[in-house]
N, C-alpha and C. Protein backbone atom coordinates (compact mmCIF):
# COMPACT_ATOMS: atom_id res chain seq x y z
N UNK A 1 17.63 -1.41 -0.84
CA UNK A 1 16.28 -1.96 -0.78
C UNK A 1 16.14 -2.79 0.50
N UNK A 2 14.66 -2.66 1.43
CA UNK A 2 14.80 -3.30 2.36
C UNK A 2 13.76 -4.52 1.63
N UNK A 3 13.72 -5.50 2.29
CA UNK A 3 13.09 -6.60 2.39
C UNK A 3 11.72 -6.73 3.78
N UNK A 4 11.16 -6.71 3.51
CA UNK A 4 9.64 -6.78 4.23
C UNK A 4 9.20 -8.11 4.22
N UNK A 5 8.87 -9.00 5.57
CA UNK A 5 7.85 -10.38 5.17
C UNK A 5 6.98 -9.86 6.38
N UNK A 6 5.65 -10.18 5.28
CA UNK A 6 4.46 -9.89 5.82
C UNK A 6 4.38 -11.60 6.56
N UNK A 7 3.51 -11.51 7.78
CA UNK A 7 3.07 -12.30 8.63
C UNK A 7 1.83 -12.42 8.33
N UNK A 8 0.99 -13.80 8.70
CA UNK A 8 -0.46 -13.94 8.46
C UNK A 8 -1.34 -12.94 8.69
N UNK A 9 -0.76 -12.45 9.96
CA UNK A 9 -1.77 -10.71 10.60
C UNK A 9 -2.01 -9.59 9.78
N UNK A 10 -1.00 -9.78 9.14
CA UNK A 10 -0.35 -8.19 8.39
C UNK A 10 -1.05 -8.59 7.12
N UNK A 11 -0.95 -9.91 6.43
CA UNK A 11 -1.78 -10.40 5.28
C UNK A 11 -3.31 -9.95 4.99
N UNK A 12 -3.87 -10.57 6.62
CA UNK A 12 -4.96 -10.55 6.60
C UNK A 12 -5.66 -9.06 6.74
N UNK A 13 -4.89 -8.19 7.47
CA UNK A 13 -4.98 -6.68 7.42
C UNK A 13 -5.04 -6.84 5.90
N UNK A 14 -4.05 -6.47 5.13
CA UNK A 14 -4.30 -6.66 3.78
C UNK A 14 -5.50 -6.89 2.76
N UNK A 15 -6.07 -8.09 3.26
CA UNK A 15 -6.87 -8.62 2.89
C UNK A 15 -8.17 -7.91 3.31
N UNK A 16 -8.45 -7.25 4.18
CA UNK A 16 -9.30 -6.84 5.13
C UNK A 16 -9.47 -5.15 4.62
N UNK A 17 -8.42 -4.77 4.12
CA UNK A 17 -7.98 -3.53 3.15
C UNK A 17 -8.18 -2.43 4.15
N UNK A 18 -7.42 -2.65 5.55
CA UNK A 18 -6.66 -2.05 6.09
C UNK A 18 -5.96 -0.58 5.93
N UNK A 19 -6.79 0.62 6.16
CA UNK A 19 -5.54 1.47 5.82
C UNK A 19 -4.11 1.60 5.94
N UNK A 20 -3.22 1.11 7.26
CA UNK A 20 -2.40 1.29 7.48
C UNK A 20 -1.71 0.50 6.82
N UNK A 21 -1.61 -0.58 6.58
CA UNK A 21 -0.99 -1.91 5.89
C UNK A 21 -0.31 -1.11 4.53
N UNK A 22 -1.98 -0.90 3.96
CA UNK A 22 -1.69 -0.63 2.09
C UNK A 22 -0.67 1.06 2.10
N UNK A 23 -0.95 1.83 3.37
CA UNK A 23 -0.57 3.07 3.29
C UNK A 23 1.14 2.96 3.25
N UNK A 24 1.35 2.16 4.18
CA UNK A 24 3.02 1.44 4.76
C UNK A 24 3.46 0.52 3.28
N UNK A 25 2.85 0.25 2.61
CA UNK A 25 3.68 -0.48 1.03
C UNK A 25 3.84 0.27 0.23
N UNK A 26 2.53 1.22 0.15
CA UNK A 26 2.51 2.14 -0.89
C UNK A 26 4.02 3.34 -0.46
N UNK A 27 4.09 3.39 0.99
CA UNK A 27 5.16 4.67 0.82
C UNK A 27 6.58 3.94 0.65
N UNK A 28 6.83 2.50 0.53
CA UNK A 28 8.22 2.00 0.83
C UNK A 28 8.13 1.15 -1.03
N UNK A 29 7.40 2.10 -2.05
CA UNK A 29 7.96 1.33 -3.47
C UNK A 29 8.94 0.85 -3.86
N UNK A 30 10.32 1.08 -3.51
CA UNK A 30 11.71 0.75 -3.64
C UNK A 30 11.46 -0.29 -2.96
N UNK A 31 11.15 -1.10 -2.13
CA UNK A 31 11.53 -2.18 -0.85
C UNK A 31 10.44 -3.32 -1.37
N UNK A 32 10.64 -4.52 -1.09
CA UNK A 32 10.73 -5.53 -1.54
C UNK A 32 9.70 -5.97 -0.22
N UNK A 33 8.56 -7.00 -0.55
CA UNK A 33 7.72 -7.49 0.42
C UNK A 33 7.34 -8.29 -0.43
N UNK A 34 7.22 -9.85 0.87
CA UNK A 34 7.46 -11.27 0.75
C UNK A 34 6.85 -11.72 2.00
N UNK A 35 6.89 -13.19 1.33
CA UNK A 35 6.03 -13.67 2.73
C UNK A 35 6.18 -15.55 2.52
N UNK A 36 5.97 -16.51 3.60
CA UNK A 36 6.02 -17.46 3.04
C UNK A 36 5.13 -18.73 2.77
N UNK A 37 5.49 -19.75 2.30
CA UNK A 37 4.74 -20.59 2.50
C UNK A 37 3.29 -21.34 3.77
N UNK A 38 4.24 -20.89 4.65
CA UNK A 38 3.64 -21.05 5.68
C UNK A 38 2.47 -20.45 6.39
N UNK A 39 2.59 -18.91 6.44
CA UNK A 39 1.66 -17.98 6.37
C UNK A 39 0.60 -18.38 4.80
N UNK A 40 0.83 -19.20 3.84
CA UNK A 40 0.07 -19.09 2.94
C UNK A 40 -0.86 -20.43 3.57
N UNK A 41 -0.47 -21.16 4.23
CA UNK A 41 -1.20 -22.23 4.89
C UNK A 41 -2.22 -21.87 5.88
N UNK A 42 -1.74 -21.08 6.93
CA UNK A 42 -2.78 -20.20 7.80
C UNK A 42 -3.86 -19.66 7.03
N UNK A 43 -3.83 -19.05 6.38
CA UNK A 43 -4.55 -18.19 5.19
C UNK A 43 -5.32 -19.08 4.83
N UNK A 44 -5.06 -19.90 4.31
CA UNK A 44 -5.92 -21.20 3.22
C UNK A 44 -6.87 -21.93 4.43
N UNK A 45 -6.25 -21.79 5.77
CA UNK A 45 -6.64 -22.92 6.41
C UNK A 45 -8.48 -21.31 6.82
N UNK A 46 -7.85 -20.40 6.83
CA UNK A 46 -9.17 -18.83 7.45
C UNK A 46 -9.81 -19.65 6.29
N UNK A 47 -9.52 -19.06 5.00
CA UNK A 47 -10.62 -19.37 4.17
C UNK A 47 -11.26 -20.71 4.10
N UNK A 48 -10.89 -21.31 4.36
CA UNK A 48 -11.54 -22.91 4.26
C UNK A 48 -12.82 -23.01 5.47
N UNK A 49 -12.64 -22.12 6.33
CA UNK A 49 -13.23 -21.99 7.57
C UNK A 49 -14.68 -21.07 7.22
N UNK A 50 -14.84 -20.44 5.79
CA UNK A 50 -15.94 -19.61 5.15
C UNK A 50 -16.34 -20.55 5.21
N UNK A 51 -17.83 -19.79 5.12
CA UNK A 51 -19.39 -20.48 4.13
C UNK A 51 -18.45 -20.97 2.89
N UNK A 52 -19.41 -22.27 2.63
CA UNK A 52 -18.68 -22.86 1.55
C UNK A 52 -18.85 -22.05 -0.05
N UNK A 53 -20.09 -21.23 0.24
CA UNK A 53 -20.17 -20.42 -0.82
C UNK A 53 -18.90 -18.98 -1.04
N UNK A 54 -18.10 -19.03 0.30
CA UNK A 54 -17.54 -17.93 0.19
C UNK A 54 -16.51 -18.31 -0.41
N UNK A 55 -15.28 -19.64 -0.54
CA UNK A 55 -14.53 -19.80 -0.29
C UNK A 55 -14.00 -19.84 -1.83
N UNK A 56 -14.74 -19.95 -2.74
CA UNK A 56 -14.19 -19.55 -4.18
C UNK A 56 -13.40 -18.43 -4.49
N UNK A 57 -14.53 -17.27 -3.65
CA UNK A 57 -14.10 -15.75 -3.89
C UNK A 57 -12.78 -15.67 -2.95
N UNK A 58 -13.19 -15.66 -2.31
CA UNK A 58 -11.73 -15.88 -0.85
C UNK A 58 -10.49 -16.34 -1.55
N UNK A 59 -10.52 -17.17 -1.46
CA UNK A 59 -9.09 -17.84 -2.29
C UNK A 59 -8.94 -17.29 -3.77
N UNK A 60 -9.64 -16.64 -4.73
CA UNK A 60 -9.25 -15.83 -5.93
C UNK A 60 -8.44 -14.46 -5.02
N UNK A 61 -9.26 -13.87 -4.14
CA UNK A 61 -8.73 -12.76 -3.73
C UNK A 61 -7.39 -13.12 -2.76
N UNK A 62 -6.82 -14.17 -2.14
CA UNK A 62 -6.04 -14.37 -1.12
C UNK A 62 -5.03 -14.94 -2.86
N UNK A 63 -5.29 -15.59 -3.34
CA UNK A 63 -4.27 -16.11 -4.78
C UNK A 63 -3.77 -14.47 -5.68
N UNK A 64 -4.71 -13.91 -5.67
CA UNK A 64 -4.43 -12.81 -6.29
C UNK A 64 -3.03 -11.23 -5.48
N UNK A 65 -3.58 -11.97 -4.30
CA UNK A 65 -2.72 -10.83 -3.47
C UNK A 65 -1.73 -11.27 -3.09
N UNK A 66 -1.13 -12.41 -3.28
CA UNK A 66 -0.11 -13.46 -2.70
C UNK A 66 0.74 -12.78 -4.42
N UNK A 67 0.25 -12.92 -5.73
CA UNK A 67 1.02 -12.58 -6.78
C UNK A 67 1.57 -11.38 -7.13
N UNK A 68 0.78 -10.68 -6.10
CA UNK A 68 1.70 -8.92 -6.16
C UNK A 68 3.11 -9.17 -5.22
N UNK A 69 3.20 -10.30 -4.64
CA UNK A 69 4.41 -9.84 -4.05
C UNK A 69 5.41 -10.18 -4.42
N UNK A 70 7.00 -9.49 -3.66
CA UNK A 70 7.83 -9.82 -4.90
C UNK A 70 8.05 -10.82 -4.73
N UNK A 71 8.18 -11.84 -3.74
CA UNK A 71 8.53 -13.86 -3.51
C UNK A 71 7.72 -13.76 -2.48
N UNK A 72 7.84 -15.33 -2.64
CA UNK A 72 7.53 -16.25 -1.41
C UNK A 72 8.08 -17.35 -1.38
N UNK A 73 8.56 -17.21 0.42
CA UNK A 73 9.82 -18.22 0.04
C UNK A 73 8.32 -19.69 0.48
N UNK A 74 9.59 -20.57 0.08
CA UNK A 74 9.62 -21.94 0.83
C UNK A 74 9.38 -22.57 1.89
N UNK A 75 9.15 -23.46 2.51
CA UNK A 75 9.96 -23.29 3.52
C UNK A 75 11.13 -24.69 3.67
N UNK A 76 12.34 -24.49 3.84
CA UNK A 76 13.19 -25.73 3.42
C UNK A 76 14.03 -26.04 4.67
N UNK A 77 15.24 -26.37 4.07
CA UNK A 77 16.23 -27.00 4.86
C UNK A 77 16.75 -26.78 6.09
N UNK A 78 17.20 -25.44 5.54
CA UNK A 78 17.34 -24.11 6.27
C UNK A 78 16.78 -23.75 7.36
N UNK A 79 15.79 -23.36 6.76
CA UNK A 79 14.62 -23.08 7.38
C UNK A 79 14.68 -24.23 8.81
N UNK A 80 14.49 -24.93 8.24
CA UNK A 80 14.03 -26.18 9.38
C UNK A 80 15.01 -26.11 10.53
N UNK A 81 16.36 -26.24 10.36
CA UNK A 81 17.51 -26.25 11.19
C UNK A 81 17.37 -24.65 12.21
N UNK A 82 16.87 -23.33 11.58
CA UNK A 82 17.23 -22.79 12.33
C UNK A 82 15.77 -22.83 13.29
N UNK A 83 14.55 -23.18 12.79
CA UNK A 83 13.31 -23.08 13.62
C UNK A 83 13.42 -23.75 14.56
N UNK A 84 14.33 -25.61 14.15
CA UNK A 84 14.85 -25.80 15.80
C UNK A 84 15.35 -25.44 16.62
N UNK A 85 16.38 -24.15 16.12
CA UNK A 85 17.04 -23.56 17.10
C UNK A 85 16.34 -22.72 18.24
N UNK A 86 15.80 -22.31 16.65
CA UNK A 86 14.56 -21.08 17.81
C UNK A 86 14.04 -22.05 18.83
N UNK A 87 13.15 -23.15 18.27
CA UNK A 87 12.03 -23.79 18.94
C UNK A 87 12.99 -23.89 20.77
N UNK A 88 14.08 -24.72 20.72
CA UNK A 88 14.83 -24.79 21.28
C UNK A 88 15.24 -24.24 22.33
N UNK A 89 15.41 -22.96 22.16
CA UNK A 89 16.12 -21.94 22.76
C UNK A 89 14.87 -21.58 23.32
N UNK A 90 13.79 -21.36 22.83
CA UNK A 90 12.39 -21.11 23.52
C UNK A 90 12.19 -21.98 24.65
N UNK A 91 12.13 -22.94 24.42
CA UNK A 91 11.42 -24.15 25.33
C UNK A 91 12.64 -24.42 26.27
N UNK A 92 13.58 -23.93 25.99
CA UNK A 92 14.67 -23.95 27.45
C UNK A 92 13.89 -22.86 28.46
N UNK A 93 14.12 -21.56 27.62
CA UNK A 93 13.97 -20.42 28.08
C UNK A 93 12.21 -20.38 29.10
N UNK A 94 11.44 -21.31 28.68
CA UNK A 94 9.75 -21.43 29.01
C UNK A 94 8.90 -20.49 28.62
N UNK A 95 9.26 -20.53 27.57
CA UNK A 95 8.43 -19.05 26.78
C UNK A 95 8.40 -19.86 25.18
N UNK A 96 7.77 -21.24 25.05
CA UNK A 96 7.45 -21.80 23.57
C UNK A 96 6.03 -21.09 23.20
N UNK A 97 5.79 -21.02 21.57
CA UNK A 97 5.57 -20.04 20.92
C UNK A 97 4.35 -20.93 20.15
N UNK A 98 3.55 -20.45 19.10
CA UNK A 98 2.96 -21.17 18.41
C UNK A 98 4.05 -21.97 17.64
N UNK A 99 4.15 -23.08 17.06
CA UNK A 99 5.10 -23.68 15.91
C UNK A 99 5.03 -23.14 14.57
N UNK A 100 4.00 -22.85 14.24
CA UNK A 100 3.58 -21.96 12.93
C UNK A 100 4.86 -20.32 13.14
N UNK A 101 4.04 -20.28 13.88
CA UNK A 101 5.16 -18.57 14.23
C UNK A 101 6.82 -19.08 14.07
N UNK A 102 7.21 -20.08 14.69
CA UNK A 102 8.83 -20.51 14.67
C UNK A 102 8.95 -20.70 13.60
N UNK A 103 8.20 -21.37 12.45
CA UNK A 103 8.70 -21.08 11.14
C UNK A 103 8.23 -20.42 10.56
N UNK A 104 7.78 -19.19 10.82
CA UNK A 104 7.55 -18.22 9.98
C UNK A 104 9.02 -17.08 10.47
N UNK A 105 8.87 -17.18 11.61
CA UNK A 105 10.21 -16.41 12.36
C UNK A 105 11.82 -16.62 11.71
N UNK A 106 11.54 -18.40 11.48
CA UNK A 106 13.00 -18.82 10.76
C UNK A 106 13.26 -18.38 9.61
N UNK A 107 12.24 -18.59 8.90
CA UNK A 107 12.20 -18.10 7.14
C UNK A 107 12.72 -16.49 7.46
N UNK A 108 11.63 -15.58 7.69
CA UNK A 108 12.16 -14.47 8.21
C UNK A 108 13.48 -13.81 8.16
N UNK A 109 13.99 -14.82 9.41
CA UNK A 109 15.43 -14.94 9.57
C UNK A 109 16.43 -15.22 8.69
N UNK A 110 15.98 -16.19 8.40
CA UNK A 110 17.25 -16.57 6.88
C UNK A 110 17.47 -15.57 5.96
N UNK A 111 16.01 -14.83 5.45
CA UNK A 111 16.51 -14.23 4.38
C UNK A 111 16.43 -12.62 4.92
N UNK A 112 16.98 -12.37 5.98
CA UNK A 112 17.17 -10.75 6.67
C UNK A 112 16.30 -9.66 6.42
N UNK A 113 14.72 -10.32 6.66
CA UNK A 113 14.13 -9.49 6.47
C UNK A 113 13.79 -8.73 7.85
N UNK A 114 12.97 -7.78 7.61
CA UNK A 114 12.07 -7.20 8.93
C UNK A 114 10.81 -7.84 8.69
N UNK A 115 9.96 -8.22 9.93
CA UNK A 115 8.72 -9.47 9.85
C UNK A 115 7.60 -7.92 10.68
N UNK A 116 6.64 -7.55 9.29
CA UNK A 116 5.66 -7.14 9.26
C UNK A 116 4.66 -7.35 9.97
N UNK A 117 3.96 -7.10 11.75
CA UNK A 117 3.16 -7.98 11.99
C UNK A 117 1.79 -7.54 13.50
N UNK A 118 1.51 -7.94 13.56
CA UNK A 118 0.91 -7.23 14.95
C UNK A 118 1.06 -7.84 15.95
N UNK A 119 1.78 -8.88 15.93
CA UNK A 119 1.66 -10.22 16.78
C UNK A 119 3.32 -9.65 17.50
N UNK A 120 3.19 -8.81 18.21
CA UNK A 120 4.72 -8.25 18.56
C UNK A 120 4.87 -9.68 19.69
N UNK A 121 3.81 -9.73 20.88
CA UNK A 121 3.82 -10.37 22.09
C UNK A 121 4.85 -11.61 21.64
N UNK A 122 4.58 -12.04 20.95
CA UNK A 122 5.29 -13.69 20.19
C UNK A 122 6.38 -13.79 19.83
N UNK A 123 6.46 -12.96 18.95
CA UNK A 123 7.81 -12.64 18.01
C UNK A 123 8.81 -12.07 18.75
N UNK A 124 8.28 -11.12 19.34
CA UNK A 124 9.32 -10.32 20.40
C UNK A 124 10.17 -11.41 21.27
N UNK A 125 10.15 -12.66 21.25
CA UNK A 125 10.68 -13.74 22.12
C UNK A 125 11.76 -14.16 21.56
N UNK A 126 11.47 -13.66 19.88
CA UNK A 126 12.56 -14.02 19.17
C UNK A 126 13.55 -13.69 19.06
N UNK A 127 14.98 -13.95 19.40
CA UNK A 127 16.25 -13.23 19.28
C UNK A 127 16.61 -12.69 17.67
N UNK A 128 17.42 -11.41 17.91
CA UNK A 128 17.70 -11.10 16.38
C UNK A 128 16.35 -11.03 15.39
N UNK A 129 15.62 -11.15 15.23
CA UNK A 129 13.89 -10.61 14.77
C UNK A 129 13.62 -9.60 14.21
N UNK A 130 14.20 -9.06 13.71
CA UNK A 130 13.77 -7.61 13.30
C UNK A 130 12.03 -6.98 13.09
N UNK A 131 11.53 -6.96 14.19
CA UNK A 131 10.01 -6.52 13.94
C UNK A 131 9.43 -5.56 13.65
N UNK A 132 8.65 -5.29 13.42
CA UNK A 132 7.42 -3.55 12.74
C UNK A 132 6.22 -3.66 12.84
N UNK A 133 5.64 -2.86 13.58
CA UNK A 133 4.07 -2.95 13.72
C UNK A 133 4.06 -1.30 12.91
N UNK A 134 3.19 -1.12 11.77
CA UNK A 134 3.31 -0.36 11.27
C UNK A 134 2.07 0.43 12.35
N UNK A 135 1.93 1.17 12.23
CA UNK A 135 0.58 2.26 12.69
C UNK A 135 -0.86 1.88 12.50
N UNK A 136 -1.09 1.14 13.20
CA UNK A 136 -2.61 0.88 13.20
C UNK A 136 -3.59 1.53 13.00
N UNK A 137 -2.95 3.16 13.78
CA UNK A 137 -4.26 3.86 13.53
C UNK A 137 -4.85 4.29 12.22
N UNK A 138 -5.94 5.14 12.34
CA UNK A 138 -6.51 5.64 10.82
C UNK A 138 -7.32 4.42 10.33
């Protein structure tokens, strides 16, 4: 079984009901897709950004699609220690990143997934990263 963490992009594709997204879960049923805390903050922070009339429906549908998956991590200890690394190793290198992305990248990392996403430009900075832009087209 592989492990999949969807990124805010790939969510919001999701959300957006995306062919390629739902087509790429539907063919990998055996494999496991997750996502974390953090990306659930981005998310909350889009919807909050609706008409205030929208933001009921929004968040039933963003709560509802967050429970099909199989986890969502945390984000913890772990986590924290290696996002400094990243952060780190970035900002030597002069190529620092959003901070949101470094811990979404760390989580990622910890638990050996491949990070689901469209945002290659960013991530791609990341050492060891395992990335996937599934097929946009269609």
């Amino acid at each position: 079984m592989i492990t999949y963490f969807l990124d805010t992009s790939a969510i919001i594709d999701l959300l957006r009901r995306k062919p390629y997204i739902a087509e790429f879960i539907q063919s990998h049923p055996d494999d496991s897709f997750t996502t974390n805390t953090i990306c659930i903050a981005e998310l909350t922070e889009g919807v909050y950004r609706e008409k205030s009339e929208n933001i009921p429906s929004k968040l039933n549908q963003l709560k509802e699609l967050l429970s099909s998956f199989s986890k969502v991590y945390k984000f913890d200890e772990k986590n924290g220690f290696t996002a400094g690394q990243i952060r780190a190793k970035l900002a030597k290198e002069g190529n620092l990143i959003n901070d949101l992305d470094i811990l979404i990248a760390a989580t990622c990392l910890n638990q050996n997934a491949i990070l689901l996403t469209t945002d290659i430009k960013h991530f791609s900075l990341i050492p060891n990263l395992q990335l996937l832009t599934p097929s946009t087209t269609g």
